[in-house]
Every structure is written in structure tokens, then in C-alpha cells.
Protein backbone atom coordinates (compact mmCIF):
# COMPACT_ATOMS: atom_id res chain seq x y z
CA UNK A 1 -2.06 -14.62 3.80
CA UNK A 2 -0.88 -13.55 0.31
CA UNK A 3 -1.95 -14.87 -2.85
CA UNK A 4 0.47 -16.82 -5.08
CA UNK A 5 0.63 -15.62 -8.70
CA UNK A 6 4.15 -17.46 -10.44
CA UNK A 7 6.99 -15.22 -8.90
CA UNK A 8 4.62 -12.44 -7.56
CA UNK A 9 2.75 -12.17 -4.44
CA UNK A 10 -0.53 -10.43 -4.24
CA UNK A 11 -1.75 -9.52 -0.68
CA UNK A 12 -5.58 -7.62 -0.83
CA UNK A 13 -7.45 -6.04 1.95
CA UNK A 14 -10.21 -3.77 2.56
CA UNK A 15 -11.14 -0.57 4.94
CA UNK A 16 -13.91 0.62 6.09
CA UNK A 17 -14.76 4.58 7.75
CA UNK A 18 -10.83 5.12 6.49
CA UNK A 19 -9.66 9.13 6.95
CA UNK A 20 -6.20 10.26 6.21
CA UNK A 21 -4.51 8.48 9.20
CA UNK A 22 -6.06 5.18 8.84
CA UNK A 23 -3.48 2.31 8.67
CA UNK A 24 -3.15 -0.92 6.99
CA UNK A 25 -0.66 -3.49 8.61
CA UNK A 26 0.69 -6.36 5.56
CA UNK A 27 1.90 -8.71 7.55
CA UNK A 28 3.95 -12.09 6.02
CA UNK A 29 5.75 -10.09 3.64
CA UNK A 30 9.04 -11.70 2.40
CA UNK A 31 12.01 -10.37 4.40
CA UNK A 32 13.48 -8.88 1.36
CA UNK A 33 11.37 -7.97 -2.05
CA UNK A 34 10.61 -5.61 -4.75
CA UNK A 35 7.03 -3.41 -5.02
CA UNK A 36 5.82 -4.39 -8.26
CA UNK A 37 2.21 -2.52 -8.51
CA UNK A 38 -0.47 -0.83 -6.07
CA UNK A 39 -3.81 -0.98 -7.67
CA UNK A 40 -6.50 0.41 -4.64
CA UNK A 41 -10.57 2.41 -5.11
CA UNK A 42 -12.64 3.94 -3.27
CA UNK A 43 -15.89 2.34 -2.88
CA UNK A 44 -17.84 4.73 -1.25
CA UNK A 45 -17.48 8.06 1.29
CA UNK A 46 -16.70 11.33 1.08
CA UNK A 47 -13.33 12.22 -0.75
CA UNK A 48 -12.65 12.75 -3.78
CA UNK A 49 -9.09 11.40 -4.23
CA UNK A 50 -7.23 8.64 -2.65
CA UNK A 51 -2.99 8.60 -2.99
CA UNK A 52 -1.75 5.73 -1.17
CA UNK A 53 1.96 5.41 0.59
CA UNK A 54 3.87 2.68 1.66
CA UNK A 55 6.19 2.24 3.82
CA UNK A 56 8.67 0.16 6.29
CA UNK A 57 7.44 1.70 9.25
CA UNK A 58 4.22 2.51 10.64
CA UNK A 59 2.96 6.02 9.96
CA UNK A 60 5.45 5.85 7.25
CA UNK A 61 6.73 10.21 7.34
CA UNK A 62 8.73 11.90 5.20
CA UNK A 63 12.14 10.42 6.58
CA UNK A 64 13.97 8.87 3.13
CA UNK A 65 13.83 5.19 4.34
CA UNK A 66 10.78 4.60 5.73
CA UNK A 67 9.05 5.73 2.44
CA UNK A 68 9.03 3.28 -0.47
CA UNK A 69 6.23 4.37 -2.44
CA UNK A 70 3.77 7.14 -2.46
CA UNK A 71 1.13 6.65 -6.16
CA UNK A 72 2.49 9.51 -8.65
CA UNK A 73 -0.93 10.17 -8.78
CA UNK A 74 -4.35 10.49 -7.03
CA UNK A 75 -7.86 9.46 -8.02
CA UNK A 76 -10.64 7.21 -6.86
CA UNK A 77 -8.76 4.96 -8.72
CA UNK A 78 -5.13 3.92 -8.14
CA UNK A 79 -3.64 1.56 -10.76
CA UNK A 80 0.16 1.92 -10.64
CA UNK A 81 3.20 -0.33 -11.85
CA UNK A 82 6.20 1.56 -10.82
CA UNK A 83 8.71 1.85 -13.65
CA UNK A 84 11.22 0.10 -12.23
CA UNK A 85 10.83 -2.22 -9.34
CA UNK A 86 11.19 -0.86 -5.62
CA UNK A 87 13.20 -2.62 -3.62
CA UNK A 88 12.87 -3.22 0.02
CA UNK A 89 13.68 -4.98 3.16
CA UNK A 90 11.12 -5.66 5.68
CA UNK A 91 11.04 -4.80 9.38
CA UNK A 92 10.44 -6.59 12.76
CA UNK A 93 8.12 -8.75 11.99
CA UNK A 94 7.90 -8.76 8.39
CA UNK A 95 5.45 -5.99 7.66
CA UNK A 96 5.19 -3.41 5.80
CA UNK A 97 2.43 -0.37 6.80
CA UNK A 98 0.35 1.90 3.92
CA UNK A 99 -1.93 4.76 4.26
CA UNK A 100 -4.66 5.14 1.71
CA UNK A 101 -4.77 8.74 2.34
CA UNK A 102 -8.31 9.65 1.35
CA UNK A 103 -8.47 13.65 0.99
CA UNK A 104 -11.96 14.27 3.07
CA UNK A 105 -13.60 12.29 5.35
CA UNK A 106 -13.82 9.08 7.74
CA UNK A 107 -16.44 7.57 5.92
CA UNK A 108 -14.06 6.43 3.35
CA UNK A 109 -14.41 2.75 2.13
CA UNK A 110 -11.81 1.44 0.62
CA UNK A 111 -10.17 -1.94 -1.72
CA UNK A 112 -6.45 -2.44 -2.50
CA UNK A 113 -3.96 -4.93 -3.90
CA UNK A 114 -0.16 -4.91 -3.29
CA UNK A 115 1.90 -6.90 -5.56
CA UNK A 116 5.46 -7.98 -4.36
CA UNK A 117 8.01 -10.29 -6.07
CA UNK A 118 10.15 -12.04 -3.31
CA UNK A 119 13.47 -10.47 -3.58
CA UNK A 120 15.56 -14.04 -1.93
């Protein structure tokens, strides 16, 4: 269940023993919103860079609209507020699907926050 914060929504989640294909359903997302900041870090395990994406469908590829965000950037430290909001509208079942992409490993633990304003 998301967090409430004024007009933004703030969903948070953890993984654990994450590699490069390891997927993280948000589920309750508002039908139709706007991305407003991806903040994730890697707690432990053996890459050196996370660079999340997320997307409307799961395994989100490189097809144009099932992407909606991959970080500019990678780190151990993701802290991004997209420069202007990204707009989306949710799937079956209102979800929407990231990867945290570590870049070695499946020992990978890893924290993350998605922030969405409902787009109604």
C-alpha cells in the first residue's frame, strides 16, 4: 500500500539476492499518473552500480511504450527527479514493473522509493 504525502504517492520496497533480471511488481498504482522521482541503494552484494527502469509491462524491453523511465545515471545510489514529470497510464491490474538492474551479481540487496502524483 502506498504512502500518502499531499498530492504525491510514495510506494517503497526492498530486494534481497537481486541480479539483473530481478523484478519488482507496484501494485495499486493510480490508473493514470505522472513519475515524479526514483530514489533506490544498494545495501550490500556484489555490483558496483545499480540503474533502475520502469516500466508498464513486466520485463519492461526496449519497445517505446513499455519504457517510462530508465535513471540517467548509475551508482550505488539512485536519487533522481526527472525534469519534467513522466506521464503514464497503468496496465491490467494497475501495476507498474521496475528492474533495479544491479551490474554483477545475485547477491544484490537492495531499497527503493517511487514517487507518483495521481494523474485523475
Amino acid at each position: 500500500m502506498p504512502i500518502v504525502h499531499s498530492s504525491s504517492l510514495r510506494f517503497t520496497g526492498s530486494v534481497s539476492s537481486s541480479d539483473a533480471a530481478t523484478e519488482v511488481t507496484i501494485a495499486d498504482v493510480p490508473r493514470t499518473g505522472f513519475i515524479t522521482r526514483i530514489h533506490a541503494m544498494k545495501t550490500g552484494g556484489t555490483a558496483s552500480n545499480i540503474q533502475p527502469v520502469v516500466g508498464r509491462a513486466t520485463n519492461p524491453s526496449g519497445t517505446i511504450n513499455q519504457i517510462l523511465l530508465v535513471a540517467a545515471s548509475s551508482g550505488i545510489h539512485i536519487d533522481e527527479v526527472p525534469a519534467k514529470k513522466i506521464p503514464y497510464t497503468a496496465g491490467a491490474g494497475l501495476q507498474l514493473f521496475m528492474r533495479l538492474q544491479p551490474d554483477a551479481g545475485s547477491d544484490n540487496n537492495i531499497t527503493w522509493e517511487l514517487f507518483i502524483e495521481s494523474g485523475s
